[in-house]
Protein backbone atom coordinates (compact mmCIF):
# COMPACT_ATOMS: atom_id res chain seq x y z
CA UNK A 1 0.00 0.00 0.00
CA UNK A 2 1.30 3.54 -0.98
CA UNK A 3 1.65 6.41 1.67
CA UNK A 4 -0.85 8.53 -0.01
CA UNK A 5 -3.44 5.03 0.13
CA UNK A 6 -2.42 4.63 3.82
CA UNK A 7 -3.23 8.46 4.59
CA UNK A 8 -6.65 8.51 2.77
CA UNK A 9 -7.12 4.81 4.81
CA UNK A 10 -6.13 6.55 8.27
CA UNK A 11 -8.42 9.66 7.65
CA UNK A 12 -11.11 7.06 6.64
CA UNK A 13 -11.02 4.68 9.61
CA UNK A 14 -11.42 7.61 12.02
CA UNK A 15 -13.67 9.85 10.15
CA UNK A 16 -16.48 6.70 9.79
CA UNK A 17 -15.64 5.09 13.19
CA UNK A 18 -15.41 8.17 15.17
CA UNK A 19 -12.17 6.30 16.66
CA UNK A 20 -9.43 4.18 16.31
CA UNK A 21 -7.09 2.30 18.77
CA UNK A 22 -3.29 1.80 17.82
CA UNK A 23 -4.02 -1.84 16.91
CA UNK A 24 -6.64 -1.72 14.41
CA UNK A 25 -4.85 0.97 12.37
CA UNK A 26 -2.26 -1.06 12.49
CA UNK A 27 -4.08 -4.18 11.27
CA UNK A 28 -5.85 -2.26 8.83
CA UNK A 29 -2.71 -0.68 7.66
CA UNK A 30 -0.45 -3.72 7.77
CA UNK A 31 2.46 -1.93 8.69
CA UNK A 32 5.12 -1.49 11.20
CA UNK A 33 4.41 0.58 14.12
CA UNK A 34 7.60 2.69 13.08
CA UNK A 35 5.47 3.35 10.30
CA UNK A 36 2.58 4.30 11.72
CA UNK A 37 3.82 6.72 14.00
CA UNK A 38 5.60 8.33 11.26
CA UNK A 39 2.05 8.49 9.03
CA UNK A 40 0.43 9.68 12.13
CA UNK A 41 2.91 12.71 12.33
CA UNK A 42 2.71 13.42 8.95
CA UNK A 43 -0.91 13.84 9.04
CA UNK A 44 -0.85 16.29 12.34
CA UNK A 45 2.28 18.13 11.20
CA UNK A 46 2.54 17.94 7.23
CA UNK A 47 -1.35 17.80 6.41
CA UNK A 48 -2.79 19.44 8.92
CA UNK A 49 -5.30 16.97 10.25
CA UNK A 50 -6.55 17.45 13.79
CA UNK A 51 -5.82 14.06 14.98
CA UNK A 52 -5.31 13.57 19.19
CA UNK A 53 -4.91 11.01 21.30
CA UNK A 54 -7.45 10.50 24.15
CA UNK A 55 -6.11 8.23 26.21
CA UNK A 56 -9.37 7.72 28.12
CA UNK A 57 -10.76 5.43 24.81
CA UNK A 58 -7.14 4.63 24.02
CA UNK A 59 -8.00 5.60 20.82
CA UNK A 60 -7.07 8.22 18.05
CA UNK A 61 -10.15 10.95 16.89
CA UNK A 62 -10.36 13.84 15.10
CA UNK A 63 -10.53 17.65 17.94
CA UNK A 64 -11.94 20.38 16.96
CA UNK A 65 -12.26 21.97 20.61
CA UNK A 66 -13.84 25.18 19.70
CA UNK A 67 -16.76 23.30 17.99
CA UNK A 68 -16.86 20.70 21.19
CA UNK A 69 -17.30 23.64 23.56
CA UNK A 70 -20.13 24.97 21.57
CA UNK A 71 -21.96 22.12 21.73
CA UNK A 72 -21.93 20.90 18.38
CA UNK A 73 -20.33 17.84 18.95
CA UNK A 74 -17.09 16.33 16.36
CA UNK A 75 -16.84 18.31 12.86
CA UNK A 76 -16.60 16.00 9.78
CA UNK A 77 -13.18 15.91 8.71
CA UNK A 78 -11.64 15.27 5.17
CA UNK A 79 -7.95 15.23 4.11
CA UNK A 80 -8.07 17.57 0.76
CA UNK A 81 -6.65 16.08 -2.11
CA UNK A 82 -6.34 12.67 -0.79
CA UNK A 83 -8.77 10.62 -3.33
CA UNK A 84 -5.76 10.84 -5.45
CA UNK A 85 -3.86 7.45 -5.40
CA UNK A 86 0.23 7.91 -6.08
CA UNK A 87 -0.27 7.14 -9.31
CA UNK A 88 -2.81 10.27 -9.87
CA UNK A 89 -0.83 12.44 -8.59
CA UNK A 90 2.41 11.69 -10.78
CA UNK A 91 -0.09 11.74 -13.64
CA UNK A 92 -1.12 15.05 -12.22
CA UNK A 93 2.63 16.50 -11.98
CA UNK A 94 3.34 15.08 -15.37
CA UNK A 95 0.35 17.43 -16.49
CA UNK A 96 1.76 20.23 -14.65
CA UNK A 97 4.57 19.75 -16.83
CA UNK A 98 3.04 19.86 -20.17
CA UNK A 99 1.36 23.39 -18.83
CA UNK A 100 4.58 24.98 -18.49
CA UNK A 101 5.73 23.86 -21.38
CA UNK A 102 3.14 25.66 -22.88
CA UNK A 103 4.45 29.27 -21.58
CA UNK A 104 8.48 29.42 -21.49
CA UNK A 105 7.67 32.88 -19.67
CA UNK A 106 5.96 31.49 -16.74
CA UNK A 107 2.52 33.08 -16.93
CA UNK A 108 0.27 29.62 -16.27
CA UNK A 109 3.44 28.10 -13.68
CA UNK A 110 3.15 30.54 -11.30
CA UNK A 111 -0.37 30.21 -10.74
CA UNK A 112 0.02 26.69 -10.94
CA UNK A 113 2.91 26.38 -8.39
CA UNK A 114 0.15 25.76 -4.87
CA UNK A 115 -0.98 23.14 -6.54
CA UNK A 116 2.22 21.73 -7.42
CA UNK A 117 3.75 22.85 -3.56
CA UNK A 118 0.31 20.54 -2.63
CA UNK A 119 1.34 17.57 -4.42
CA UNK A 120 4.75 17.48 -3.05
CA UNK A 121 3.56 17.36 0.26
CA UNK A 122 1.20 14.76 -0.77
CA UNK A 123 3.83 12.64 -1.91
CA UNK A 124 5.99 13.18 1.40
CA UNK A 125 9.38 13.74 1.69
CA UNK A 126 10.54 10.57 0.29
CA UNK A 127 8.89 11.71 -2.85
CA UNK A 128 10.44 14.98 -3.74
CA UNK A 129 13.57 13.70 -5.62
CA UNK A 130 11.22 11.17 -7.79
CA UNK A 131 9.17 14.17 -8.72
CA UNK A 132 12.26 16.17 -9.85
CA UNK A 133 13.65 13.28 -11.54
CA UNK A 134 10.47 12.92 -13.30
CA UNK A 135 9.92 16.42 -14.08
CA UNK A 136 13.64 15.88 -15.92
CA UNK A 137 12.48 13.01 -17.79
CA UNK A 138 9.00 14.72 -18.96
CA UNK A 139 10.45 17.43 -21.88
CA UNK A 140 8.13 19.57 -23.87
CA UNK A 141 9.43 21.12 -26.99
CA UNK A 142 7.41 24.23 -28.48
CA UNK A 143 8.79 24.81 -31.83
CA UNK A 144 8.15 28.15 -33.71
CA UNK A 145 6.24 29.24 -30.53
CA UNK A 146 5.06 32.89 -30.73
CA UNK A 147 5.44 34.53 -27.05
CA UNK A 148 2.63 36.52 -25.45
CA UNK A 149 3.36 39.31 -22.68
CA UNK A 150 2.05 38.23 -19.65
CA UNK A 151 0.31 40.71 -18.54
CA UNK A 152 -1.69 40.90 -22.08
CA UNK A 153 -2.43 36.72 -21.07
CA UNK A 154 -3.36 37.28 -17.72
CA UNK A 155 -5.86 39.82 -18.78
CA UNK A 156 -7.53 37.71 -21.37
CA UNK A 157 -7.75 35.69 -19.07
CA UNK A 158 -9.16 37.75 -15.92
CA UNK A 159 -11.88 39.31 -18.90
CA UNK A 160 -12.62 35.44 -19.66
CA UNK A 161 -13.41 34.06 -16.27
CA UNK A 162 -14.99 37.24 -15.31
CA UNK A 163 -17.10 37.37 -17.92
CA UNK A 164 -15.98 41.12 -18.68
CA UNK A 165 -15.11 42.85 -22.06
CA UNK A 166 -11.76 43.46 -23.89
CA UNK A 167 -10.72 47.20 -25.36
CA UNK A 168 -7.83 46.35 -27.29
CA UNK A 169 -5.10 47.74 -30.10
CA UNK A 170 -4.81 45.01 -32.33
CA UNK A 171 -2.51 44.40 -35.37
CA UNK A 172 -3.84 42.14 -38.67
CA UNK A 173 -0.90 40.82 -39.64
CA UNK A 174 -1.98 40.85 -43.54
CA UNK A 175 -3.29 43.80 -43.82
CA UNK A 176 -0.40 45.73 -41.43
CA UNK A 177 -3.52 47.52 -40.33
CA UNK A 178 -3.61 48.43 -36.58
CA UNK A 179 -7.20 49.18 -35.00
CA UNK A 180 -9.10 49.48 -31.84
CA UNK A 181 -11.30 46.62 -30.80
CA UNK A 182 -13.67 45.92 -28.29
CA UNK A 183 -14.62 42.10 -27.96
CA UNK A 184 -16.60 39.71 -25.83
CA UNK A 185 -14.17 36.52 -25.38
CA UNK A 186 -15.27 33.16 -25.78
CA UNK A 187 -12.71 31.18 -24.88
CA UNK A 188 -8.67 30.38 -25.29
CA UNK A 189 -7.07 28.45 -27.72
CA UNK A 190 -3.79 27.38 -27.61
CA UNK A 191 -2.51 25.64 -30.88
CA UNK A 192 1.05 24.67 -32.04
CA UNK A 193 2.86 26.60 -29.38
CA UNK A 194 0.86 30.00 -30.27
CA UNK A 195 -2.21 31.22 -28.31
CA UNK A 196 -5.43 33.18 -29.59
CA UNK A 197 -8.80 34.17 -28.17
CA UNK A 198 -11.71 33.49 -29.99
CA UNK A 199 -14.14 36.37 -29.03
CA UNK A 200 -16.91 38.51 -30.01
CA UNK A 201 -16.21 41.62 -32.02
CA UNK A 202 -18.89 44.50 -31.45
CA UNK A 203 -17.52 46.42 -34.19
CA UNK A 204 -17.69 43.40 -36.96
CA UNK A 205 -20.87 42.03 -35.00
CA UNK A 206 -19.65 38.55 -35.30
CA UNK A 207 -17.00 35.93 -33.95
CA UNK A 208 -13.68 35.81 -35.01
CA UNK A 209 -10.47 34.64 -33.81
CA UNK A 210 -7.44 37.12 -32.19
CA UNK A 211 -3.78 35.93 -32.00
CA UNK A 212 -2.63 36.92 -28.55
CA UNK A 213 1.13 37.86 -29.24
CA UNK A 214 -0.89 40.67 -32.42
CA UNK A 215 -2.60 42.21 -29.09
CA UNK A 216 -0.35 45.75 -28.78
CA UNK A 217 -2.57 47.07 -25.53
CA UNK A 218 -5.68 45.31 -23.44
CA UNK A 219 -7.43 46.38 -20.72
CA UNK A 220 -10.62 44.68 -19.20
CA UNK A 221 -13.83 46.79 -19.24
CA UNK A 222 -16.76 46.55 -16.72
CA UNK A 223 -19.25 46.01 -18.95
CA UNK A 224 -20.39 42.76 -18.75
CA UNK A 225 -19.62 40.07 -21.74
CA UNK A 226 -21.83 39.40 -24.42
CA UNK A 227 -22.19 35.64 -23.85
CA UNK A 228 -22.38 33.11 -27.43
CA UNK A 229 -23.05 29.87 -26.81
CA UNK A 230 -20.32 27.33 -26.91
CA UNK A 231 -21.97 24.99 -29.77
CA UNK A 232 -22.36 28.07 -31.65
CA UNK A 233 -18.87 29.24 -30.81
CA UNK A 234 -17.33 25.39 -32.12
CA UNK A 235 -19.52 25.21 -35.11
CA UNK A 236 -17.98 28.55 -36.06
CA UNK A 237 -14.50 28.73 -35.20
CA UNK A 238 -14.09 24.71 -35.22
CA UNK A 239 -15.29 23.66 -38.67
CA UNK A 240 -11.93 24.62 -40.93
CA UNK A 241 -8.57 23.20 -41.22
CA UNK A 242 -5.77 24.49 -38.44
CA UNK A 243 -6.37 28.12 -36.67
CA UNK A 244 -8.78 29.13 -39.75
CA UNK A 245 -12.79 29.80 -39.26
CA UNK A 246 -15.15 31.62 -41.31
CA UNK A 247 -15.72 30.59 -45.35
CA UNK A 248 -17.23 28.56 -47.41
CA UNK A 249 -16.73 24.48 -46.41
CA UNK A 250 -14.97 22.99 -48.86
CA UNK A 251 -13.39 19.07 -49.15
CA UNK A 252 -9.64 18.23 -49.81
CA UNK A 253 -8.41 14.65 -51.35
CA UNK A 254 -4.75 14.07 -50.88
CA UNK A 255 -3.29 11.17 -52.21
CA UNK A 256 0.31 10.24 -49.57
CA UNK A 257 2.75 7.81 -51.59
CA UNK A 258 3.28 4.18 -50.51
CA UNK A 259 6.51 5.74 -48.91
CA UNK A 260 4.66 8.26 -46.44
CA UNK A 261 1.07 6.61 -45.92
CA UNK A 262 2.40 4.35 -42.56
CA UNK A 263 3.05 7.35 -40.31
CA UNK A 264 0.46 9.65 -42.47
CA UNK A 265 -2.40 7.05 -41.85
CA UNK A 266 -1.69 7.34 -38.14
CA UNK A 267 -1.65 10.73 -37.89
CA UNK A 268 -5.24 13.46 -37.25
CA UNK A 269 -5.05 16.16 -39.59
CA UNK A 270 -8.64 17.23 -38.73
CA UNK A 271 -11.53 15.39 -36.25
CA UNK A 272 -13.75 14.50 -39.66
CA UNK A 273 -11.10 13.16 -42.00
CA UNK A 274 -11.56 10.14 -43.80
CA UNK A 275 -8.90 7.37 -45.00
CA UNK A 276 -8.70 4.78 -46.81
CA UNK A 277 -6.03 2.68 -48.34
CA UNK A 278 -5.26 2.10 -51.82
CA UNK A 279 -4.29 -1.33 -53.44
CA UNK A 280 -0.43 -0.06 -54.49
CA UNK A 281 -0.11 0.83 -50.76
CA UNK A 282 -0.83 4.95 -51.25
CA UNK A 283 -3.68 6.77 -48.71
CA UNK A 284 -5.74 8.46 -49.84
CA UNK A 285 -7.14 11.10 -46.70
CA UNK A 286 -10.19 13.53 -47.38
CA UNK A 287 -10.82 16.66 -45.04
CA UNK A 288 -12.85 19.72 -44.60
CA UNK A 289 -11.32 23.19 -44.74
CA UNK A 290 -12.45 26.38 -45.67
CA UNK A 291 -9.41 28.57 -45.92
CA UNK A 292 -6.42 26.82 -47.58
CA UNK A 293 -3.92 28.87 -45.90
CA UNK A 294 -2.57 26.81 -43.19
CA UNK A 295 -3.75 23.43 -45.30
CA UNK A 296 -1.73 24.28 -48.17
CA UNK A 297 1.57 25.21 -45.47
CA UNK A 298 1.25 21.47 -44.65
CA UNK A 299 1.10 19.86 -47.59
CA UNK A 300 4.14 21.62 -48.79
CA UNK A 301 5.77 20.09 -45.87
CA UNK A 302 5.51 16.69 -47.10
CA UNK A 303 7.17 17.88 -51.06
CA UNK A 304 6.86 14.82 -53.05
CA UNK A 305 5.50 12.79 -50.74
CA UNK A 306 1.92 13.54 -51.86
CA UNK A 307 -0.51 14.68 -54.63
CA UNK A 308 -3.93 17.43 -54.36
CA UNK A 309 -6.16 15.38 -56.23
CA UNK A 310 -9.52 17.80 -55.14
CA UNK A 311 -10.67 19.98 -55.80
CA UNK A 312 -8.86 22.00 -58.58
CA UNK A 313 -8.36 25.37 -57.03
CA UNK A 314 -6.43 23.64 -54.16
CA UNK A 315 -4.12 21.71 -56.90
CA UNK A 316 -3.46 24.98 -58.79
CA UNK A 317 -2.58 26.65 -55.37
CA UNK A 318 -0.03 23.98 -54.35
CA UNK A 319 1.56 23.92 -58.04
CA UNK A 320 2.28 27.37 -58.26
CA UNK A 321 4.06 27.43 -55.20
CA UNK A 322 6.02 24.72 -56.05
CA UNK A 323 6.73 25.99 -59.40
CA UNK A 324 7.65 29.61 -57.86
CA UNK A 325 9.65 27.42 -54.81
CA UNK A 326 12.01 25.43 -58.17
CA UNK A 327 12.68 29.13 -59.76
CA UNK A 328 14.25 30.78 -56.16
CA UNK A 329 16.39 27.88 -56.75
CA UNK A 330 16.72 27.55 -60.23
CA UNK A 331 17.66 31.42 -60.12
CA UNK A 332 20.70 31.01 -57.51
């Protein structure tokens, strides 16, 4: 049995029995009273449980004097955190790890560190130097990541929860236009390494998406949010290919050679694709989009390795970049 199991056991056993002697934790527990003692400790000192000795029922109970003397009889006690067995809770550091990974500049791990200062107590002191060899061993790599100030994240994110508006000086990128925006957000999106805020614009009257690290100023209103409703938000913003919503829906057929189909067959380029293999050993994967922006970016990627069979526009797109991509070459 784990410490953490023999902590939640201890709590258990005296919260339902009202008491327990020395003995039956210990033949609960199946443990040495060295042991014991030292769980016992840990609980008083480490976890804060209210746990006494009376030696009138030579037995071990939950105080809570101040209640006692008001004549309320024993408060209900409950060691937070404990339904999580060992296991959880390295699944739960191992998580904490991803997060960070997902902001190099510390803006989610320092919100996150009581939690993680909780779990290290959890796992005792024993457990501190296999949770910093495991945080070694867990590695996150953000390529091409985009950084956002934090105060500009931690304000999306105070607007978000509070269910306030954003005033904000925001740059489009491909127009080189910067304007003044004030938006309702919807919710945070964090996709390969870069973070936007999909939100209500009350100047374009409709929802569009915002990359965070475009954001020049923000500052969080008090008028209250104008709330969209999640399915609408996802059949809005969800229905293209990569970070691209809004357009007409349109369906892409790639063809992946024999050479690139094992790893390509395995692999989600968007939650409604379809594929299906072909008898010399090609795939052959079809999928929505309705911008061809970002699809066309990663279908470049794989050069030779695949074909645009549908529809037409798409194939002309990808061959002229090719064709312009062999004359920077063919020019040097």
């Amino acid at each position: 049995m784990t410490k953490t199991a023999r902590l939640y056991k201890i709590e258990m056993l005296i919260r339902n029995r009202g008491q327990v002697s020395f003995a039956q934790l210990l033949e609960a527990l199946e443990v040495s009273p060295a042991t014991l003692k030292r769980d016992l400790e840990y609980l008083r000192d480490q976890m804060g449980a209210p746990i006494e000795y009376d030696r009138y029922i030579n037995g071990y109970r939950f105080s809570n004097p101040g209640q006692r003397a008001a004549g309320q009889g024993m408060a209900r006690h409950e060691l937070p955190g404990l339904w999580f067995s060992e296991r959880e809770l390295y699944s739960l550091l191992m998580a904490h790890q991803l997060l960070s990974g997902l902001d190099a500049d510390g803006m989610l791990s320092r919100h996150l560190q009581p939690l993680l200062d909780r779990i290290h107590e959890m796992l005792g002191p024993g457990g501190e130097n296999d949770t910093q060899a495991l945080m070694k061993r867990v590695k996150i790599i953000s390529a091409l990541r985009r950084p956002v100030p934090v105060e500009c994240f931690e304000r999306m994110g105070e607007a978000l929860m509070r269910r306030k508006r954003l005033q904000m000086r925001y740059l489009t990128r491909t127009r080189g236009e910067v304007s003044d925006r004030q938006v309702s957000p919807q919710r945070l999106v964090h996709y390969r390494s870069t973070w936007y805020l999909d939100a209500w614009c009350h100047q374009r009257e409709r929802l569009l998406r915002f990359a965070l690290d475009a954001v020049q100023e923000a500052s969080v209103l008090d008028t209250r949010a104008k709330d969209v409703a999640m399915r609408q938000v996802e059949a809005e913003m969800d229905a293209g290919y990569g970070i691209y919503a809004g357009g007409v829906r349109q369906t892409a057929l790639l063809r992946f050679a024999p050479r690139a189909a094992p790893w390509i067959s395995r692999e989600e380029w968007h939650p409604e694709q379809q594929g299906r293999w072909l008898p010399d050993g090609s795939w052959e994967l079809e999928l929505p989009y309705v911008d061809e922006t970002e699809l066309v970016m990663d279908i470049l990627r794989q050069g030779e390795q695949v074909e645009v069979m549908a529809p037409a526009s798409l194939r002309q797109t990808v061959k002229r970049r090719l064709v312009a991509a062999l004359q920077t070459y063919q020019s040097s």
